[in-house]
Protein backbone atom coordinates (compact mmCIF):
# COMPACT_ATOMS: atom_id res chain seq x y z
CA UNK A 1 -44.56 50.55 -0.03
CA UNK A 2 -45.80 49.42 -3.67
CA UNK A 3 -45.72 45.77 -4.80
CA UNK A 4 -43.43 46.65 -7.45
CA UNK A 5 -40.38 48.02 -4.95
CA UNK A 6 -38.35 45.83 -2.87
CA UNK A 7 -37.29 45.87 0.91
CA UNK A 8 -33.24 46.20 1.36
CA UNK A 9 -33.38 44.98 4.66
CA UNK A 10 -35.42 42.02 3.58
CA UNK A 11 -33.29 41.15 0.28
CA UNK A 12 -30.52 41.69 2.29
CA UNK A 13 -31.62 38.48 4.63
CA UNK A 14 -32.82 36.66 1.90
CA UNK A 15 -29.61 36.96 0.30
CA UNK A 16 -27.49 36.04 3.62
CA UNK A 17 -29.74 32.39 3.60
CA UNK A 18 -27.71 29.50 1.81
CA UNK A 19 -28.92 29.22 -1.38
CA UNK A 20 -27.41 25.17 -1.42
CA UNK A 21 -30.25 23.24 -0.34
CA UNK A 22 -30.01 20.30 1.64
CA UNK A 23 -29.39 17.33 -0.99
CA UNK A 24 -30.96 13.95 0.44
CA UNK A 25 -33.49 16.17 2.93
CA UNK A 26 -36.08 14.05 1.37
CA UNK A 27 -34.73 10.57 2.29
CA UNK A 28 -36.55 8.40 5.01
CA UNK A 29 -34.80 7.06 8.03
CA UNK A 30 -34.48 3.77 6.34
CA UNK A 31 -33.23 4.75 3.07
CA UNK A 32 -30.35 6.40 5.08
CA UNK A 33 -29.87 3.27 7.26
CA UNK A 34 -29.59 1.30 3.75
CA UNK A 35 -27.50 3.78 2.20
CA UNK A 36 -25.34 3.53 5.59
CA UNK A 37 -25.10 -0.04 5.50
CA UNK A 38 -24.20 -0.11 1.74
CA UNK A 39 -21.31 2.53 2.27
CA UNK A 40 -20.09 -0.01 5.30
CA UNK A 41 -20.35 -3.21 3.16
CA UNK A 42 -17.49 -1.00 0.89
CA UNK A 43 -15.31 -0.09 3.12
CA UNK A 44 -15.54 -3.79 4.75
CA UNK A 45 -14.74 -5.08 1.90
CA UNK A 46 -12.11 -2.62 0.67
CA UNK A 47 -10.65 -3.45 4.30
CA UNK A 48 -10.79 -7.17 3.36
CA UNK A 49 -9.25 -6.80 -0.22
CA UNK A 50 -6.05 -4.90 1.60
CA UNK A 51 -5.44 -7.20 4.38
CA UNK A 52 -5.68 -10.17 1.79
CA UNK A 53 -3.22 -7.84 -0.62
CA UNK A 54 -0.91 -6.95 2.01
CA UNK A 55 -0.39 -10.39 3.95
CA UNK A 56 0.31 -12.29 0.80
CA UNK A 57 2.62 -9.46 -0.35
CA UNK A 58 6.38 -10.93 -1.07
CA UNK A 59 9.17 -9.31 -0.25
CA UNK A 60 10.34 -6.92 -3.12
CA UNK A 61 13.97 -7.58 -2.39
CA UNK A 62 13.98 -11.01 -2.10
CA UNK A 63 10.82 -13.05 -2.76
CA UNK A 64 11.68 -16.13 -2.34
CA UNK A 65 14.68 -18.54 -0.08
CA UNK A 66 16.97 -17.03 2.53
CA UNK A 67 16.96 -17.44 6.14
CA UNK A 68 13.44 -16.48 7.16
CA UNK A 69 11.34 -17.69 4.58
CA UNK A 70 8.22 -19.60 5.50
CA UNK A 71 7.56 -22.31 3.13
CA UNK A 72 10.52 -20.59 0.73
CA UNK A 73 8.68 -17.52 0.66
CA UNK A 74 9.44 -13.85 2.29
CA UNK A 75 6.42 -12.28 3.18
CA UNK A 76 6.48 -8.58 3.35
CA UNK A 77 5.40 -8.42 6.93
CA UNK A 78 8.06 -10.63 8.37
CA UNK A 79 10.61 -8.68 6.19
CA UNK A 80 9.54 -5.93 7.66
CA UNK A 81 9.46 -7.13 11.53
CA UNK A 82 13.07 -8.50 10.80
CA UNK A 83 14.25 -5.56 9.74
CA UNK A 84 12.88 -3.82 12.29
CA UNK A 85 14.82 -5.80 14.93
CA UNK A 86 18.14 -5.92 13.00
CA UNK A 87 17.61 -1.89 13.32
CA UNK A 88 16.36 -0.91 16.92
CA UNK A 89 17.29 -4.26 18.68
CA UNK A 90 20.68 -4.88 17.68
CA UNK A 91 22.43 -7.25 20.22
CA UNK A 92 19.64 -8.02 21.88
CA UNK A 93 17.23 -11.31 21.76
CA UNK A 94 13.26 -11.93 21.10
CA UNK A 95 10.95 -14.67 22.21
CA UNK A 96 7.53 -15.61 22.00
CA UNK A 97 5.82 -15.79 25.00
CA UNK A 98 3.30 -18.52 23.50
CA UNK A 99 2.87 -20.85 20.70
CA UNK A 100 0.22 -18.35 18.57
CA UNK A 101 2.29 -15.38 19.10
CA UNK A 102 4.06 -15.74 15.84
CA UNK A 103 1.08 -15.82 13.98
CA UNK A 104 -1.01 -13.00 15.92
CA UNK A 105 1.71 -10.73 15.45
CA UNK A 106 1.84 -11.41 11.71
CA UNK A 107 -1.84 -10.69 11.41
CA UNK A 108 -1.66 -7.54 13.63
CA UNK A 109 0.74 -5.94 11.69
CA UNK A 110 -1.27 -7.12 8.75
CA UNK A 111 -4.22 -5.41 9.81
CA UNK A 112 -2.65 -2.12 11.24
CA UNK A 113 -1.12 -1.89 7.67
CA UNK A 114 -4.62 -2.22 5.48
CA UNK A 115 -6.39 -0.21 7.63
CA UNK A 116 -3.93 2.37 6.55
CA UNK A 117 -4.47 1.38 3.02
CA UNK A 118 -8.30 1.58 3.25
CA UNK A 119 -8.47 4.57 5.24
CA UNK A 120 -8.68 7.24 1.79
CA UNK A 121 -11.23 4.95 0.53
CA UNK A 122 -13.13 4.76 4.12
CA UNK A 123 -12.97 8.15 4.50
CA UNK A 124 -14.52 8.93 0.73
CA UNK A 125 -17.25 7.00 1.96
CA UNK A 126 -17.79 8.55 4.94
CA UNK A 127 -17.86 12.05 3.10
CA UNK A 128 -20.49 10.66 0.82
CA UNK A 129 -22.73 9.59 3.45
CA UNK A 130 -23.07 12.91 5.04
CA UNK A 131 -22.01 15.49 2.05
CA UNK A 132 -25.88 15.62 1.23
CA UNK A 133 -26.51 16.51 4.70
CA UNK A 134 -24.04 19.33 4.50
CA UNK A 135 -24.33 23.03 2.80
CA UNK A 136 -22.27 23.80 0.26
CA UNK A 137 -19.52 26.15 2.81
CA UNK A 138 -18.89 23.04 4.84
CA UNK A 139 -18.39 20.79 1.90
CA UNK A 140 -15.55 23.34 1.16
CA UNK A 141 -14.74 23.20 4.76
CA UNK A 142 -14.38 19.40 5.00
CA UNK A 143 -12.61 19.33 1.65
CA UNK A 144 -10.16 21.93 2.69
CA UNK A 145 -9.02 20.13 6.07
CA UNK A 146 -9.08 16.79 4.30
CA UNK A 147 -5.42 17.15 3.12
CA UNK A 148 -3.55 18.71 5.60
CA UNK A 149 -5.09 16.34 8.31
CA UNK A 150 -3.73 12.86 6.03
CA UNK A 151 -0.42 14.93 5.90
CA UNK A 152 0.23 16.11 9.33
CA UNK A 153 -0.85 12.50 10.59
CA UNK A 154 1.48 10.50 7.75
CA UNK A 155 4.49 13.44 9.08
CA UNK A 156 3.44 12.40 12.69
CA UNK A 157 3.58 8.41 11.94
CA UNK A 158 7.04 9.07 10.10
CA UNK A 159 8.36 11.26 13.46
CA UNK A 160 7.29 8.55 15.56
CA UNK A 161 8.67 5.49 14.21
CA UNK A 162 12.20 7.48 12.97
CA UNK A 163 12.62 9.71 15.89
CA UNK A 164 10.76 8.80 18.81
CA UNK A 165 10.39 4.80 18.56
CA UNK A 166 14.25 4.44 18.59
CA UNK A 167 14.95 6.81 21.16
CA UNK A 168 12.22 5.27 23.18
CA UNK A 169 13.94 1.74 22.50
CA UNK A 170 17.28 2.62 23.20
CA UNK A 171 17.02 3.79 26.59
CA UNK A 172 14.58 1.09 28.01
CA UNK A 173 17.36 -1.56 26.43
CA UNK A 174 19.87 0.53 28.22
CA UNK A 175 18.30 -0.08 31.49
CA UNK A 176 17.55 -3.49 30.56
CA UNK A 177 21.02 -3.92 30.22
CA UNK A 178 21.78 -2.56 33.75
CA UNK A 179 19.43 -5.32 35.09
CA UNK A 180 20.79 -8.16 33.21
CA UNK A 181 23.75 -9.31 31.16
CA UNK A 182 21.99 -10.52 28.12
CA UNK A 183 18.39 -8.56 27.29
CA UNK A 184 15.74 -11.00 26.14
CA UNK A 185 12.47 -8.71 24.99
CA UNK A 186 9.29 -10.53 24.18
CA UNK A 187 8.22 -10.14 20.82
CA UNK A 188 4.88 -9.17 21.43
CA UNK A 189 6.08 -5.84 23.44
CA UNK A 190 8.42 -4.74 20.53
CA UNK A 191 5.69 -5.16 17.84
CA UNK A 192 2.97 -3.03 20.06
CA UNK A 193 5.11 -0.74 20.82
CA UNK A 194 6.44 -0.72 17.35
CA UNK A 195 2.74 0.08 16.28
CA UNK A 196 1.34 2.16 19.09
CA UNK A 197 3.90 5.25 18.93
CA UNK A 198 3.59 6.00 15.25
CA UNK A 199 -0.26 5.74 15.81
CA UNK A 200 -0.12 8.16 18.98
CA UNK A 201 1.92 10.25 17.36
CA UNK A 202 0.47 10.57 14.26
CA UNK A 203 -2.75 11.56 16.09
CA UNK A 204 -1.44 14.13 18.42
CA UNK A 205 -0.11 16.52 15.06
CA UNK A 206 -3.34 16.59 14.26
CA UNK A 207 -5.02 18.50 16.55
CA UNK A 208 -4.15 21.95 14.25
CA UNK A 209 -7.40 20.54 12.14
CA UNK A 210 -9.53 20.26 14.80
CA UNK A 211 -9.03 23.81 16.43
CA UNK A 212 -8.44 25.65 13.07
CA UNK A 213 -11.57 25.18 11.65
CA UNK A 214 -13.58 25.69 15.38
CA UNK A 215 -11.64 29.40 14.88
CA UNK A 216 -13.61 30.08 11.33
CA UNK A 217 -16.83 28.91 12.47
CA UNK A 218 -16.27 31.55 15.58
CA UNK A 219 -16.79 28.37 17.84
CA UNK A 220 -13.54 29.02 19.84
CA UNK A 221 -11.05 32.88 19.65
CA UNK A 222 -7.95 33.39 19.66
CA UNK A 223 -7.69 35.34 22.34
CA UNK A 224 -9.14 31.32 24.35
CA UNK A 225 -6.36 29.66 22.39
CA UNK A 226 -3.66 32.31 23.66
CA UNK A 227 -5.14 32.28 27.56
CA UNK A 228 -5.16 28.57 27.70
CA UNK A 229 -1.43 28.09 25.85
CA UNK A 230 0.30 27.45 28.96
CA UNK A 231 -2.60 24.72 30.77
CA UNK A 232 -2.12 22.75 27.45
CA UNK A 233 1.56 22.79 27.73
CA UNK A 234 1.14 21.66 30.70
CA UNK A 235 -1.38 18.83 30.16
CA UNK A 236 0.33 17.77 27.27
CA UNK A 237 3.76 17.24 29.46
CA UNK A 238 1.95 15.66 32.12
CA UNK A 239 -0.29 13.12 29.22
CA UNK A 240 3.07 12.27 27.51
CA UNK A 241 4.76 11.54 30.43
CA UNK A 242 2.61 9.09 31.66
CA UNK A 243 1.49 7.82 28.06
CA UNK A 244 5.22 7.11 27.03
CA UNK A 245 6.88 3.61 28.29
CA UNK A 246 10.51 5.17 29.15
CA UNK A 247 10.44 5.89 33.47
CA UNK A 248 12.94 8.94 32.30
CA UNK A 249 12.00 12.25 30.47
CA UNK A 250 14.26 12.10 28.06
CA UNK A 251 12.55 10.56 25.34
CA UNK A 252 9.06 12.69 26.18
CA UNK A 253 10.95 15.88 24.77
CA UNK A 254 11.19 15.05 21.18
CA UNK A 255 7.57 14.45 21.84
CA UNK A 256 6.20 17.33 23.38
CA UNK A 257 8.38 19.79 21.48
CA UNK A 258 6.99 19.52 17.81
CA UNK A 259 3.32 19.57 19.81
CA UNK A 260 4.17 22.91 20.87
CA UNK A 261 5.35 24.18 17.84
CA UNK A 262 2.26 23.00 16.31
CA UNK A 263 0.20 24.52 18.35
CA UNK A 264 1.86 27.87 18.02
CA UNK A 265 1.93 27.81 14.43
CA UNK A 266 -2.11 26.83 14.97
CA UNK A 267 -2.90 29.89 17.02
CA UNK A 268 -0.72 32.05 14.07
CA UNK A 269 -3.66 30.79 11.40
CA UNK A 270 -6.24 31.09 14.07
CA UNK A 271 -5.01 34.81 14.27
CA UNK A 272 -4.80 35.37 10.33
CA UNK A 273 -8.29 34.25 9.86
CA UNK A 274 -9.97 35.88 12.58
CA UNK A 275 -8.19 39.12 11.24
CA UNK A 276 -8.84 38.67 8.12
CA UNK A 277 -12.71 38.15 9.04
CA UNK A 278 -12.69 41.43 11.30
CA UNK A 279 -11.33 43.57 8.44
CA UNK A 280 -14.38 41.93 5.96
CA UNK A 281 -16.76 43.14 8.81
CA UNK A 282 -15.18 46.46 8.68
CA UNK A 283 -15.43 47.06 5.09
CA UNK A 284 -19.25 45.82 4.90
CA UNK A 285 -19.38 48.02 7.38
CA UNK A 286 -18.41 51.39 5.76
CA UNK A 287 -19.82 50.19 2.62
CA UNK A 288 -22.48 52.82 2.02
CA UNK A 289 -26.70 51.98 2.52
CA UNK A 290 -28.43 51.54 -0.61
């Protein structure tokens, strides 16, 4: 073969290599580990800036004066916890089981809440520490699955603390009230449980961007998601069950159904892109040899 003519099969590879190069390749181990440190001084103090924000927030409604102002002023956060008695606790009392309690409460709802404030700016960090690291088809990737992952978690949150939190509520107060004539809860069990099931269940309707994407980069197949449908409905029963505070089944049902429907609709996608990959395979395929 002359100089001047080319080799299909090797333009053919050459082609097939990313052509993005690696931005950043060229960085030492300590420029990273400054570069790392700088992105985690932001989001530190983008965490700080929200809490601060947040736990001097006034209520919109009523800023200041009424029954539960502190110093004649409403604080969002109380607001917030007192409404969330007057809705899922009505008729029945709260205590503090010590002195601090008042206070720790207030800051752990504080913090829950600016953590979810800082997370889009965390997580922009996060993507700019590694994006140089990545080729240009899982920048895309990453991008793509950004989205739906910060809406199926905010859906999740919203199903948990609307559907599942009250049903949750009023059936352990209904066998409270079995037990004893007047229900006394301490506050500290309403307010973790008032922040742990949105946060479980915002997690668990997430799981469609974790096994979605391991489907396009032909790490898992459908026909693995389809044989191993009924061992996760199974697990997922059994983990709900004994992650969920109510002795009954009842309340796991709202729970486990919208997982199951997720996960069908996940192995539907998983289907459409493995098919739609096998018929681009087929084409290149038939497509005749130059």
């Amino acid at each position: 073969m002359s100089n001047g003519e080319q080799d299909p099969a090797n333009n053919q590879q050459v082609q097939s290599e990313p052509e993005t190069p690696i931005e950043g390749a060229r960085m030492t181990f300590f420029e990273h580990l400054g570069e790392l440190a700088a992105r985690l001084k932001k989001c530190l103090l983008a965490f700080i800036i929200a809490f601060a924000l947040i736990s001097a927030l006034p209520d919109p409604v009523k800023p200041f004066g009424g029954q539960h102002a502190l110093f004649g002023y409403n604080f969002l956060v109380l607001s917030l916890l007192f409404r969330a008695q007057s809705s899922w606790l009505e008729g029945v009392q709260t205590f503090p089981t010590g002195l601090m309690d008042p206070i720790s409460i207030f800051i752990n709802v504080s913090l829950v809440l600016a953590v979810l404030v800082a997370l889009p700016f965390i997580f922009y960090e996060i993507y700019g520490f590694v994006a140089p690291g990545l080729y240009s088809r899982e920048k895309k990737a990453v991008r793509k699955y950004l989205v739906p992952f910060t809406v199926l978690f905010a859906t999740g949150s919203m199903f948990g603390l609307f559907v599942i939190f009250p049903i949750i509520m009023r059936i352990l107060i209904t066998f409270m009230r079995a037990v004893v004539n007047q229900p006394l809860i301490p506050i500290n069990d309403f307010v973790n449980l008032l922040l742990l099931v949105p946060a479980l269940s915002g997690l668990s309707f997430t799981f469609p961007v974790f096994l979605v994407p391991l489907v396009e980069f032909k790490v898992l197949k459908v026909s693995q998601l389809v044989k191993a449908r009924k061992w996760v409905y199974v697990i997922v029963a059994l983990a709900v069950g004994l992650i969920n505070p109510d002795p009954t089944f009842i309340s796991s049902i709202p729970i486990i159904v919208p997982i199951f429907v997720l996960f069908e609709i996940t192995i539907l996608l998983a289907k459409r892109i493995e098919n739609k990959r096998n018929k681009a395979a087929a084409l290149q395929v038939q497509e005749p040899m130059v």
